[in-house]
Structures are given as structure tokens and as C-alpha cells.
Protein backbone atom coordinates (compact mmCIF):
# COMPACT_ATOMS: atom_id res chain seq x y z
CA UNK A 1 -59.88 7.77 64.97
CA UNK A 2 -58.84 6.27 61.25
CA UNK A 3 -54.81 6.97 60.97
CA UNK A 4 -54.32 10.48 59.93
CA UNK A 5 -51.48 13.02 59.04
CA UNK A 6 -51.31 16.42 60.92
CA UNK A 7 -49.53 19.41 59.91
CA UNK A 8 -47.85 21.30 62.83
CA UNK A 9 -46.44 24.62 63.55
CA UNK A 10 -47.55 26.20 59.85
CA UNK A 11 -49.52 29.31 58.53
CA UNK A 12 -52.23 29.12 56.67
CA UNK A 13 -53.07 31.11 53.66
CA UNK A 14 -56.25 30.68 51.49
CA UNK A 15 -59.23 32.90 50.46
CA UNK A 16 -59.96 33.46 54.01
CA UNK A 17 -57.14 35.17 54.90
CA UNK A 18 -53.83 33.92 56.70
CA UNK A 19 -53.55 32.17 60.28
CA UNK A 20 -51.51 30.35 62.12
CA UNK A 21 -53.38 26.75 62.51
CA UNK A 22 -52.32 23.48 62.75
CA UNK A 23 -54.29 20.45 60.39
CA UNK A 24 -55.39 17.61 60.69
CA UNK A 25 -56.15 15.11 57.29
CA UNK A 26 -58.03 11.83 57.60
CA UNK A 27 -60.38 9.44 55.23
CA UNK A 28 -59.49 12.24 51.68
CA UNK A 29 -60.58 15.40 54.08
CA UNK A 30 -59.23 17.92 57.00
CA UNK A 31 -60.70 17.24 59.66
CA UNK A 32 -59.72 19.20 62.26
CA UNK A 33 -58.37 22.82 62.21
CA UNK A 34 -56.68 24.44 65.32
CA UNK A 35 -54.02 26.23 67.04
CA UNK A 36 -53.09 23.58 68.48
CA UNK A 37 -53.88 19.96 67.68
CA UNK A 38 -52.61 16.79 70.12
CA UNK A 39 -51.87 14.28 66.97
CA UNK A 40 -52.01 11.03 69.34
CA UNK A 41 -49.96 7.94 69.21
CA UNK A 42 -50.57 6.68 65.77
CA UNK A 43 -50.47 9.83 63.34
CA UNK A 44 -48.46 11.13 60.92
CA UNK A 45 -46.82 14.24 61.76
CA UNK A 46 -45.88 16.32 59.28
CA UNK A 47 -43.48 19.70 60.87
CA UNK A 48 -44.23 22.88 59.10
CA UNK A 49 -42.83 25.21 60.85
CA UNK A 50 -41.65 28.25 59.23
CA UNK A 51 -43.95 27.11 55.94
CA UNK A 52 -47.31 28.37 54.68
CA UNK A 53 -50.35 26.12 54.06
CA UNK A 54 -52.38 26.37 51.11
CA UNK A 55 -54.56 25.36 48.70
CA UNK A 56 -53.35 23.26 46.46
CA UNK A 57 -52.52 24.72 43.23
CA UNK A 58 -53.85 25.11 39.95
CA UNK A 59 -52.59 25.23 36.38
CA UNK A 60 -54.79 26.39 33.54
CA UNK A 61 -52.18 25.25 30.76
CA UNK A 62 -50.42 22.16 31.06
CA UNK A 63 -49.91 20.06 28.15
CA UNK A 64 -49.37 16.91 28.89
CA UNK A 65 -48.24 15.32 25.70
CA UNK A 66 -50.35 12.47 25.61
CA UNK A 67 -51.68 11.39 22.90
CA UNK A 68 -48.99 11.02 20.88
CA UNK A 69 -45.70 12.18 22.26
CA UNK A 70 -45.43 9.78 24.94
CA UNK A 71 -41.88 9.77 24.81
CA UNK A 72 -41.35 13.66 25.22
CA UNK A 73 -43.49 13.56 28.35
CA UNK A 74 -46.60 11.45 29.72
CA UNK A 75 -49.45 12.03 31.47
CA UNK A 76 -47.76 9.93 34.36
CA UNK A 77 -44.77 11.98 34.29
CA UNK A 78 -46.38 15.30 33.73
CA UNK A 79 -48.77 15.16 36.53
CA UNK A 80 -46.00 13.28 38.85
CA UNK A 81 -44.25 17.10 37.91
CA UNK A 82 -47.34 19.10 38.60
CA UNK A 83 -47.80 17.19 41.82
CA UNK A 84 -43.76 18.21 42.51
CA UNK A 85 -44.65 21.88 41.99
CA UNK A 86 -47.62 21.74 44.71
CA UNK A 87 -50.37 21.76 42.19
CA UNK A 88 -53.34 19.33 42.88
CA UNK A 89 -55.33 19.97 39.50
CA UNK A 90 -54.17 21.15 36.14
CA UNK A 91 -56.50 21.27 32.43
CA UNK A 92 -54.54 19.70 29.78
CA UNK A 93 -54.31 21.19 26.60
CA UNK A 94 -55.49 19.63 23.50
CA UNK A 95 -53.19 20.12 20.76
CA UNK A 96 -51.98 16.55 20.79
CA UNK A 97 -51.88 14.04 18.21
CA UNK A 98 -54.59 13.43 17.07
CA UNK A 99 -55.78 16.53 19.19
CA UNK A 100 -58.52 16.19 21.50
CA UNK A 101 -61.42 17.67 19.33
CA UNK A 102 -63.50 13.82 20.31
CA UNK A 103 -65.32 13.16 23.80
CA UNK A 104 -63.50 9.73 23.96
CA UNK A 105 -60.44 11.59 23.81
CA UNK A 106 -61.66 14.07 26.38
CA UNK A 107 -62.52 10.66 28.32
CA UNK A 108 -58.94 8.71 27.42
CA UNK A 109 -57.11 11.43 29.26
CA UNK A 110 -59.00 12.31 32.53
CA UNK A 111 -59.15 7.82 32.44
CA UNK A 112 -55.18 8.45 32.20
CA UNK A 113 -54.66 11.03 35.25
CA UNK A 114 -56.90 8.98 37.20
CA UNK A 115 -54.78 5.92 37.42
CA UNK A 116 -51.86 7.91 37.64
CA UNK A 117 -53.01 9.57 40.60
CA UNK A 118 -50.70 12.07 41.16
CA UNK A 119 -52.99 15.44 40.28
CA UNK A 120 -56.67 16.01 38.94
CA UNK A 121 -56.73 16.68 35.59
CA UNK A 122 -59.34 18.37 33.38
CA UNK A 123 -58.60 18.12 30.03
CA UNK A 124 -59.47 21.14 27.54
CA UNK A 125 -61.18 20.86 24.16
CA UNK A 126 -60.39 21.83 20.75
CA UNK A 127 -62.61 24.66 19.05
CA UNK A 128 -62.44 23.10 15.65
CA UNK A 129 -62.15 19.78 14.02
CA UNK A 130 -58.58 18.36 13.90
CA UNK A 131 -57.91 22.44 15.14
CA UNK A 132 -58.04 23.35 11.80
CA UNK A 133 -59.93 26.31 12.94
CA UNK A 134 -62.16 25.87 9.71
CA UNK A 135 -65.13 23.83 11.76
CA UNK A 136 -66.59 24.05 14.99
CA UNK A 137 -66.23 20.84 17.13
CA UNK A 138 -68.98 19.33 18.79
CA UNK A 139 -69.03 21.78 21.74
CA UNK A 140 -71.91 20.06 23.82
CA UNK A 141 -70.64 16.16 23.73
CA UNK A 142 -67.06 17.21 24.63
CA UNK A 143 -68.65 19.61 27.54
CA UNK A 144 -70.63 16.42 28.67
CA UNK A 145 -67.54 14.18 28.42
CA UNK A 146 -66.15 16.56 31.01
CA UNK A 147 -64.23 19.75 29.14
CA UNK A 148 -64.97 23.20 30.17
CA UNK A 149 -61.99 24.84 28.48
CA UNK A 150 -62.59 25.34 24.49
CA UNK A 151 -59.34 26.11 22.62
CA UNK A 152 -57.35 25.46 19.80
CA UNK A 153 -54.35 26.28 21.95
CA UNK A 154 -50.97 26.54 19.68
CA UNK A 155 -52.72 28.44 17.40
CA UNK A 156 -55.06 30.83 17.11
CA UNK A 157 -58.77 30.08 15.66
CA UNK A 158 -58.68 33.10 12.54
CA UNK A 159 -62.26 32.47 11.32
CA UNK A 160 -64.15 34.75 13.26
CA UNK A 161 -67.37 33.41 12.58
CA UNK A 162 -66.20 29.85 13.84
CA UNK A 163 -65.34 31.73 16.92
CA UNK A 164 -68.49 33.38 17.41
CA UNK A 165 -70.02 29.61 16.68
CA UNK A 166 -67.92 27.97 19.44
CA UNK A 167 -69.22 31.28 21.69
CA UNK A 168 -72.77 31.11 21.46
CA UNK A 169 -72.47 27.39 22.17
CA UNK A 170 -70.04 27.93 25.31
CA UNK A 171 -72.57 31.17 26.50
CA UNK A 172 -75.59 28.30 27.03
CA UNK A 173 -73.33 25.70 29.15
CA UNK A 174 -72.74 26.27 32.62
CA UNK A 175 -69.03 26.66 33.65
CA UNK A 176 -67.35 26.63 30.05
CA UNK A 177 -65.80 29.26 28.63
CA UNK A 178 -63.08 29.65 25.08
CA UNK A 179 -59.28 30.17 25.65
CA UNK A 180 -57.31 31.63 22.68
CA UNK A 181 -53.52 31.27 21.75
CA UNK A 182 -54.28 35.02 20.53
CA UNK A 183 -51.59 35.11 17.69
CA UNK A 184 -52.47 36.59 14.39
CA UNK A 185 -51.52 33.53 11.84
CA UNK A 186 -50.54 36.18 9.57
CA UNK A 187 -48.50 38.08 11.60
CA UNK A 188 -46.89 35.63 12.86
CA UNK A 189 -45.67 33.78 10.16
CA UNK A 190 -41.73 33.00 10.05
CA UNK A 191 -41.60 34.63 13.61
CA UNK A 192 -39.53 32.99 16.36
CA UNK A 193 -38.96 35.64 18.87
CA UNK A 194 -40.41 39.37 19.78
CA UNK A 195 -40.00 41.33 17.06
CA UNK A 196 -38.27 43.93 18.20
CA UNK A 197 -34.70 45.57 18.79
CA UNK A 198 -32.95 41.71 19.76
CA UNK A 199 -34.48 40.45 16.40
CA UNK A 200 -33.27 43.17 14.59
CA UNK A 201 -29.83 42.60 16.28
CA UNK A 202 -30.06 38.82 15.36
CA UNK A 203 -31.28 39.21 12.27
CA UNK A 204 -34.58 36.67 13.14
CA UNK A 205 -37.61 37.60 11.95
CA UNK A 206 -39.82 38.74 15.01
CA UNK A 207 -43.73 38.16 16.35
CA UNK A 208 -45.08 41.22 17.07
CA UNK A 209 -47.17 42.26 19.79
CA UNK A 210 -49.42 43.53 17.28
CA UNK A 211 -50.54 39.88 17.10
CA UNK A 212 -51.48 39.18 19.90
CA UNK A 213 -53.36 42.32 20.17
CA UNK A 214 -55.20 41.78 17.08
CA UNK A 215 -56.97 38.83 18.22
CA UNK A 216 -57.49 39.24 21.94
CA UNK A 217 -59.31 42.42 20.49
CA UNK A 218 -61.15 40.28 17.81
CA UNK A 219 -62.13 37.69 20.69
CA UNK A 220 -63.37 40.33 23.57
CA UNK A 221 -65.78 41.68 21.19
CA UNK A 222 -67.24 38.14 20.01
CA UNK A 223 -67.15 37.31 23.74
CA UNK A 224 -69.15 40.74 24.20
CA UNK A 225 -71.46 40.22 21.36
CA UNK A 226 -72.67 36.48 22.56
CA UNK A 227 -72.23 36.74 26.02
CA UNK A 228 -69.26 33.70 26.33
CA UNK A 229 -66.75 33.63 28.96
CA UNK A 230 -63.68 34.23 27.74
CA UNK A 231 -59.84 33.52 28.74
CA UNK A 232 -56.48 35.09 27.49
CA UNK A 233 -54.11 32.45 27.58
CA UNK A 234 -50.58 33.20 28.23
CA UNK A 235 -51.14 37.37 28.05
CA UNK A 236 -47.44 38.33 26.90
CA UNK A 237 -48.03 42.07 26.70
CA UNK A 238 -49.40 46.08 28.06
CA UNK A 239 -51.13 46.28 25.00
CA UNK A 240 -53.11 42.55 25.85
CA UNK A 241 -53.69 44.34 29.01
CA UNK A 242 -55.17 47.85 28.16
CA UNK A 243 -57.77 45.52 25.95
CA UNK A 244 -58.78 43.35 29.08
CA UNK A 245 -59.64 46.39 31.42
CA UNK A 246 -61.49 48.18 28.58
CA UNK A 247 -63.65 45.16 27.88
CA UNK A 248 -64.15 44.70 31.51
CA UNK A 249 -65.51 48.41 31.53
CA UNK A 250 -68.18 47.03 28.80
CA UNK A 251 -69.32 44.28 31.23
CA UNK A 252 -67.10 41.68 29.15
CA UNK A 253 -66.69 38.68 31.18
CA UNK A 254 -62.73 38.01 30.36
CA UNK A 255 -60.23 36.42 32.52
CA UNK A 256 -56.02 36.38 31.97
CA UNK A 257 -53.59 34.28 32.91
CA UNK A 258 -49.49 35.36 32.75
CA UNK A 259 -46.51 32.41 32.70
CA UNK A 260 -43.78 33.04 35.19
CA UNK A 261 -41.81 32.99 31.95
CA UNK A 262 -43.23 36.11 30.93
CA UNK A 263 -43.05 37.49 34.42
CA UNK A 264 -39.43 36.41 35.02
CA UNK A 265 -37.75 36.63 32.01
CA UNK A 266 -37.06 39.09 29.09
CA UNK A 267 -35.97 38.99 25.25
CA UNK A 268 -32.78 40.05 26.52
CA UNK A 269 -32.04 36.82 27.58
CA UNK A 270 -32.42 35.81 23.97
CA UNK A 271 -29.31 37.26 22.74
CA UNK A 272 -27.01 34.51 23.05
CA UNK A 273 -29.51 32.38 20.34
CA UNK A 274 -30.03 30.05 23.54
CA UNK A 275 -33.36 28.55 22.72
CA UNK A 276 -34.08 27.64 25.85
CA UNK A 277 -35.42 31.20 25.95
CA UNK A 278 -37.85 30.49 23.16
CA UNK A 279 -41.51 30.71 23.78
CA UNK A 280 -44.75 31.16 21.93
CA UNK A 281 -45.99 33.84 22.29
CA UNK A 282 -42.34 34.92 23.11
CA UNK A 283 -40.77 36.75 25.62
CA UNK A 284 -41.12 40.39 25.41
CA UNK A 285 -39.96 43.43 26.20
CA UNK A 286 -38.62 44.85 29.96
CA UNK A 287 -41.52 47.34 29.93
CA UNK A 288 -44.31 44.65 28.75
CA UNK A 289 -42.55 42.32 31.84
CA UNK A 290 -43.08 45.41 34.13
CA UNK A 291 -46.87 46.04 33.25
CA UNK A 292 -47.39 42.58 33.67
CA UNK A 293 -45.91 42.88 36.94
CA UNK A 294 -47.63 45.09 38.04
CA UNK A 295 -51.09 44.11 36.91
CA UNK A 296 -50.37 40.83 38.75
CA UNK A 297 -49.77 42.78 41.57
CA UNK A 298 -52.72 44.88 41.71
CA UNK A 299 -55.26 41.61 41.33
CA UNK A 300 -55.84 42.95 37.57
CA UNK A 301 -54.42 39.57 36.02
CA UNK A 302 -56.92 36.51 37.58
CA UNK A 303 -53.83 33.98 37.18
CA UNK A 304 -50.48 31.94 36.94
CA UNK A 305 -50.75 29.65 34.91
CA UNK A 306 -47.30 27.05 33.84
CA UNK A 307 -48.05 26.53 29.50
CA UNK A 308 -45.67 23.52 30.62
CA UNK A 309 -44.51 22.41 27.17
CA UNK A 310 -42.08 19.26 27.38
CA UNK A 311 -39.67 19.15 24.21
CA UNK A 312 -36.41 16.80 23.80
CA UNK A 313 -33.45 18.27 23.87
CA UNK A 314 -32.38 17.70 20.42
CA UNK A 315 -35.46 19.60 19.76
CA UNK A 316 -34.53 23.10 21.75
CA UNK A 317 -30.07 22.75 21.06
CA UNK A 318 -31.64 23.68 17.40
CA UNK A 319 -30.60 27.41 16.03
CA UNK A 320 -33.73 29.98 16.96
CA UNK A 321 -35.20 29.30 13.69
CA UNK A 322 -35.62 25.53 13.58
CA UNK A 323 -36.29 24.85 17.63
CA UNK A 324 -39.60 24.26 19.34
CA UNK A 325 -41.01 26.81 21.39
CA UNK A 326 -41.57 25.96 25.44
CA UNK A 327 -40.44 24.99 28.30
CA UNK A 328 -41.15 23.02 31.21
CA UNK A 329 -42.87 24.74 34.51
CA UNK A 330 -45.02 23.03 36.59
CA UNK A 331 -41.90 22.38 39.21
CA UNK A 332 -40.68 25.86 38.97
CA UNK A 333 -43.53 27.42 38.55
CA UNK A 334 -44.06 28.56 42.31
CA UNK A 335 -40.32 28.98 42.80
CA UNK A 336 -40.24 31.22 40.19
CA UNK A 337 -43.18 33.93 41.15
CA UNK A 338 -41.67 34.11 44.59
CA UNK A 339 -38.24 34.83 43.36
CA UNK A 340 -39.48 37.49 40.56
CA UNK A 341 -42.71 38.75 42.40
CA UNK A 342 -42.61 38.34 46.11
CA UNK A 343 -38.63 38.55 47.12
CA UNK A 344 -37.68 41.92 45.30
CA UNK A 345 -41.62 43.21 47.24
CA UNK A 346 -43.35 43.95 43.87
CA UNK A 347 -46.32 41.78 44.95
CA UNK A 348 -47.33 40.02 47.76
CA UNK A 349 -47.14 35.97 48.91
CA UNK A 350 -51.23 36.31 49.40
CA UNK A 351 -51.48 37.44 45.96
CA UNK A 352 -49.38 35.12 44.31
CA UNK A 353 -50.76 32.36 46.00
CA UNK A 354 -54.44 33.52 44.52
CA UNK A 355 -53.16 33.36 41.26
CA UNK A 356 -51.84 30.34 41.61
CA UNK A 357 -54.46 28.50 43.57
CA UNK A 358 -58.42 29.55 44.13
CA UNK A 359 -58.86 32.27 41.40
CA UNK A 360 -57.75 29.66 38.73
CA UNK A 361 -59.65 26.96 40.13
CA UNK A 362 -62.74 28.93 39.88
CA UNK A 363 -61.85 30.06 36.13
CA UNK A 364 -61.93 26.57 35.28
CA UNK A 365 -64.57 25.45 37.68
CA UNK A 366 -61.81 22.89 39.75
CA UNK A 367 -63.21 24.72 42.93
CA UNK A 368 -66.46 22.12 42.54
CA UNK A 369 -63.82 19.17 42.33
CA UNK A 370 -62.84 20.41 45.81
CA UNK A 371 -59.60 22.27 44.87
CA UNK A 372 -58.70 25.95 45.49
CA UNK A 373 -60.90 26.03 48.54
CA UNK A 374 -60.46 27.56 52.12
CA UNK A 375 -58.80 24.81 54.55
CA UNK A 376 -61.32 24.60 57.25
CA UNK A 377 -63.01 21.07 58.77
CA UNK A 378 -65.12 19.14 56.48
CA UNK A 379 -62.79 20.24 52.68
CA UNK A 380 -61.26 17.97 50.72
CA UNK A 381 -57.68 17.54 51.83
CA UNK A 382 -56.33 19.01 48.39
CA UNK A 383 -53.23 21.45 49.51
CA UNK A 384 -49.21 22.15 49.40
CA UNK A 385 -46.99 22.74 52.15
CA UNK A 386 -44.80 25.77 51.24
CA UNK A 387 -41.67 27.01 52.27
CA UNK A 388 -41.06 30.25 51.13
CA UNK A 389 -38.03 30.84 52.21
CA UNK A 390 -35.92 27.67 50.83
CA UNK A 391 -33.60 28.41 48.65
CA UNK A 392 -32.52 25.52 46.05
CA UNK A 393 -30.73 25.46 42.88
CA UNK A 394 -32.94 24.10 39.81
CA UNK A 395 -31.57 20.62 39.07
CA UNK A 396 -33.42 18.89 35.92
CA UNK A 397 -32.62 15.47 37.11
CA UNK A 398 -34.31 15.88 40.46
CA UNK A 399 -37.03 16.94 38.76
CA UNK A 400 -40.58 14.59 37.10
CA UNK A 401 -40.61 15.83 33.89
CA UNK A 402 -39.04 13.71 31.29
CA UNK A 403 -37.83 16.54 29.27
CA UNK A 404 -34.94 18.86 30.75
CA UNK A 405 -35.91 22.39 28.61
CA UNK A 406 -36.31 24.77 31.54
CA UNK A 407 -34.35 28.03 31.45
CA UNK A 408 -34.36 27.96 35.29
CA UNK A 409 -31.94 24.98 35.44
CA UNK A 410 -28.72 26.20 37.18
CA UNK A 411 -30.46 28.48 38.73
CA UNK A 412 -30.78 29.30 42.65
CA UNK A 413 -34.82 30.20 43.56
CA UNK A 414 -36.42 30.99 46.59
CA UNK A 415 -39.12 28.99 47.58
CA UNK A 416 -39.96 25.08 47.75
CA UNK A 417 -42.63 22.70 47.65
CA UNK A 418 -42.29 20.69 50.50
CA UNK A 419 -45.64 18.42 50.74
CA UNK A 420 -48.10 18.06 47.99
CA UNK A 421 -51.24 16.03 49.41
CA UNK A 422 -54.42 15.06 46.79
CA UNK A 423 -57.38 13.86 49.22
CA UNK A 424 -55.17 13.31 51.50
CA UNK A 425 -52.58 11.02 50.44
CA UNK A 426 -49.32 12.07 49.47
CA UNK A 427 -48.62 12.91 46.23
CA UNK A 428 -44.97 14.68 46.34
CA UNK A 429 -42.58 15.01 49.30
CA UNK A 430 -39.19 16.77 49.09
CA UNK A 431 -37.41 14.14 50.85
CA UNK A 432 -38.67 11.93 47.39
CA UNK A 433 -36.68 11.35 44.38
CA UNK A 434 -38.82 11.77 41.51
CA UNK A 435 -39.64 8.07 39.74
CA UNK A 436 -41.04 9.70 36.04
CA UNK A 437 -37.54 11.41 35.37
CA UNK A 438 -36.05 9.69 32.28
């Protein structure tokens, strides 16, 4: 038998269920599944006891900062972090400079992840030229250069009828679908943080949820009226959510995705003027970060996905008003739902683990590159060795990114990444120090 790694003494949990079963990974695939497997003389043994098996995971909204910001992150660095975090395959976001509104673009940046090996990446789209939101881009070249995710993301697309352009396009090609940073322009303008009873107190200028409302709204009934696909980024509020489960009464076909920002934290934590804190859309109120519990937890919201957003730190020790939204996720990301969702009981490690693994890998059609699928003989050996029960305080420097803006640092979690393998080979183990820090 060709030298192989087996995984001993570990539950499995994927869309089948969860088992105990022991794996074995040789030539990119698993091989064998058992409850017991004899790993001869000559094979890597992996021990993972007291840790779950799974999937590998999947992020929907990762930017990677290249092109153009190579020295905030890289693609080398940023999917050396996703691989940290246990994810196998993330879409990268276009809004990039230039942005990624040309197939050879599309093309420079899957070319990128490739020889950086660390994760799959698919990257995303833009809906309009130069995502000025004025003109549609060439839907079907970048869909046969290999994006499936149309998106302006950063901003929101305001032109409705370019929307319902890039819509009826999407509705005719197999797999694609529009994503929308659903923020009314508008609205929104001068905003850095929920508008709302901290803002007031800070005297910032807010962004209300109204926004966000507005054009999730606007979207579902475009998606409705020319049969598209279509994907809430980032949902940050109940109001986002009342307008997904109406549509989905009319037959809409939406999917939603919710950041463990917006799931762990609140604009409470704002109050200090720590931008760390400071996201787009921003963090909300306690009651819209218990509906979005809670919707997670009842299989209503289809995903976890990171908006990883690498910024310098000169960029975020800014006051409120003059520093960039984001933060970094992809190590945390994990850490983060167990901690907020699956420690205090509000949702369970199954369900989490769908969100972040096979449900988003079908939303973004990863599950036909081989990720998000049951671990049984014969399936690509994408998957993450978990251990749920690891606590570990959030270090920056021990983590991939190059940028060090996560509001997590300092803090203790529950729940690590232990292995991270991509075919088979091993992409991220604990016991590693991470060589794209800088």
C-alpha cells in the first residue's frame, strides 16, 4: 500500500450523521473507513482521540487582498490562515485593486491559490465594471473563467435594473448565483457604527438597519422576479431575517450567511471607540445578536461565513470615524462559534459544523471540487481534525495572517484546529508555527 496517514480514536461528523470511525488517507483520497483500522509499519498516525472529524471547511467571504494590497495580506498568507482555521476552500472576494470584474483576473487568482497550496480557492466576480454598480460585467466569460459568486461586495449595487441584468444572466448558468453587501448607499453615508443608542452616546453618526433591509428587500424581489439564486452576505440583523423566510414562503431561492462577529459580539463592545470592533455592516444590537442566534440554531441561516478583512494596524488604531472596517477570521472563525454557539448550549456542534462546512460548499458549488462531502472510502481527503474542547488564548503572532486586527486577540476560546489536510497532504498542524505571519 502507497504511504498513508490514518486518523485514530476520533468521531466523525458530516452530513451523514456522527460516528466513531477511524481513517485512513492515501494517493489525495480516504481510503479506508472503520472502527478500527491496523495502520501497518510505515503510516502516519495521526491520534484523535477526544476530537471530531469533519469536512473540511468552507468560507463564502474571504478577501484575500490580492491584487493590490499585497502588503496588508496575500493570497499565500491568507489561505496559509484559512488552512490554520480548518477550512479547505474559501471564494475570494473581488473588491481588490483593480477589482476582479475581468476573467484573467478571475484566472490570476485561482493561478495564485494553486501554487500556494494551502486551500482551494474560488474567486467571486464583480457585478459591474470597475464595481461602479453603473454597468453590468461580462457575467458569462467570468462564469467560464471559473466564478460562480457575482458581487460587488463592499458596496451595494443601487441600480436596480443593473441588478435585475446581472440576475437574468446568473438565472441561465448552472451553479451561479449574486451576493449583495445589502447597504443602502444613501443610508449609509457618514455611518461608522449601528446607529443606535452607542452612536447616540458617542456622538458617531450610525448605519441603520434600515439599510440593510432596504436592499435585501429590493434584491429578494429581483431574485423572485427572474428566477436568480440569491445570497445575503454577512446578514447583520431580525429585520434581514423576517425578509429571508417571507421570500422563502414565495418560492424565492435565497441563502444567508452570519459572521461569528455578528454572532459573538455586540455594539456594546463599541463604547470604548476601540475600532477593532468596527465592521461593515456593523455590529448590532443584543436582540439582533439573539435572533441571529437563534436562526442559526434552528437551520434557518444556511451559513458561517469569516468576511476575513486584513487591515494594518495603523489603519484600525484610527478614531471610529477615520478607521477601516474588518477584521481578520478565518483562524478564529471555528473557535469562535463554539465558544458563542455551542458552549453556553444555544446550538449544537452538528449544526455549527453544517454551517461551516457542507451547506456552504453546496451554496457555492465547492461540494463538486470534492469539499464539504461525507468522509466515507473513495472522497477526496479534504477535512479538519477538531478538538472541541481545547481551550487556547488568541495570540496574533501565532497566527498566518499578516495583519493582527482581530477583536478575539487576548482572548481564551474553546475549540482548536488541530489537523487541516487538502487531498491529503497536510496543510496546517498545531504543532506548526505559522511561516506567512509578518
Amino acid at each position: 500500500m502507497a504511504p498513508s496517514t490514518v486518523l485514530r480514536g476520533g468521531e466523525v461528523i458530516d452530513e451523514l450523521g456522527t460516528r466513531r470511525a477511524e481513517l485512513r488517507l492515501a494517493d489525495g483520497h480516504i481510503v479506508e473507513v472503520a472502527n478500527s483500522i491496523d495502520p501497518g509499519p510505515d503510516a502516519d498516525v495521526i491520534d484523535a482521540l477526544g476530537c471530531v472529524i469533519v469536512p473540511g471547511l468552507v468560507d463564502l467571504q474571504t478577501h484575500l487582498r490580492e491584487p493590490g494590497d499585497g502588503h496588508v495580506d496575500t493570497i499565500e498568507s491568507g489561505t496559509a490562515a484559512a488552512a490554520q482555521g480548518g477550512f479547505t476552500a474559501v471564494v475570494s472576494m473581488p473588491n481588490t485593486t483593480p477589482c476582479i470584474d475581468h476573467p484573467d483576473l478571475v484566472r490570476m487568482v485561482n493561478d495564485l491559490a494553486r501554487a500556494a497550496a494551502h486551500c482551494d480557492v474560488m474567486s467571486s466576480a464583480a457585478m459591474s465594471v470597475g464595481r461602479a454598480g453603473d454597468r453590468p460585467t461580462d457575467i458569462a466569460a467570468l462564469y467560464d473563467a471559473g466564478a460562480r459568486l457575482f458581487t460587488d461586495d463592499g458596496t451595494a449595487v443601487m441600480d436596480s435594473a443593473v441588478v435585475r441584468s446581472v440576475m437574468e444572466r446568473v438565472a441561465t448558468l448552472p451553479g451561479a448565483y449574486v451576493g449583495q453587501h445589502a447597504e443602502d448607499e444613501a443610508l449609509i453615508a457618514g455611518g461608522h457604527i449601528n446607529e443606535g443608542v452607542v452612536s447616540a452616546e458617542l456622538g458617531i453618526r450610525g448605519r441603520p438597519v434600515a439599510a440593510e433591509a432596504i436592499v435585501v428587500d429590493r434584491d429578494l424581489r429581483l431574485a423572485e422576479l427572474t428566477g436568480a439564486r440569491y445570497h445575503v452576505l454577512h446578514a447583520s440583523c431580525a429585520q434581514t431575517l423576517d425578509l429571508v423566510r417571507a421570500a422563502r414562503r414565495r418560492g424565492v431561492d435565497v441563502s444567508v450567511e452570519v459572521t461569528p462577529q455578528h454572532l459573538a459580539l455586540t455594539e456594546e463592545m463599541l463604547r470604548g471607540g476601540d475600532a477593532l470592533y468596527k465592521m461593515n455592516p456593523p455590529l448590532r444590537t443584543t436582540a439582533d445578536q439573539a435572533a441571529l442566534r437563534q436562526a442559526l440554531a434552528d437551520g434557518q441561516i444556511d451559513a458561517i461565513a469569516t468576511d476575513h478583512a486584513p487591515h494594518p494596524d495603523e489603519r484600525k488604531s484610527l478614531p471610529l470615524h477615520e478607521a477601516a472596517p474588518g477584521m481578520t477570521g478565518l483562524e478564529t472563525s471555528l473557535a469562535a462559534a463554539l465558544t458563542e454557539l455551542v458552549e453556553p448550549g444555544i446550538a449544537a456542534l452538528e449544526t455549527v459544523i453544517a454551517a461551516l462546512s457542507w451547506k456552504p460548499a453546496r451554496i457555492a458549488a465547492l461540494n463538486e471540487w470534492g469539499h464539504g462531502g461525507p468522509l466515507v472510502a473513495g472522497a477526496p481527503a479534504n477535512l479538519a481534525v477538531i478538538d472541541p474542547h481545547e481551550r487556547w488564548t488568541v495570540d496574533t503572532a501565532e497566527l498566518s495572517s499578516r495583519s493582527s486586527n482581530n477583536p478575539f486577540r487576548g482572548r481564551v476560546l474553546n475549540g482548536r484546529v488541530r489537523h487541516t489536510f487538502l487531498r491529503g497532504s497536510s496543510t496546517w498542524s498545531v504543532d506548526r508555527v505559522p511561516s506567512a505571519a509578518g
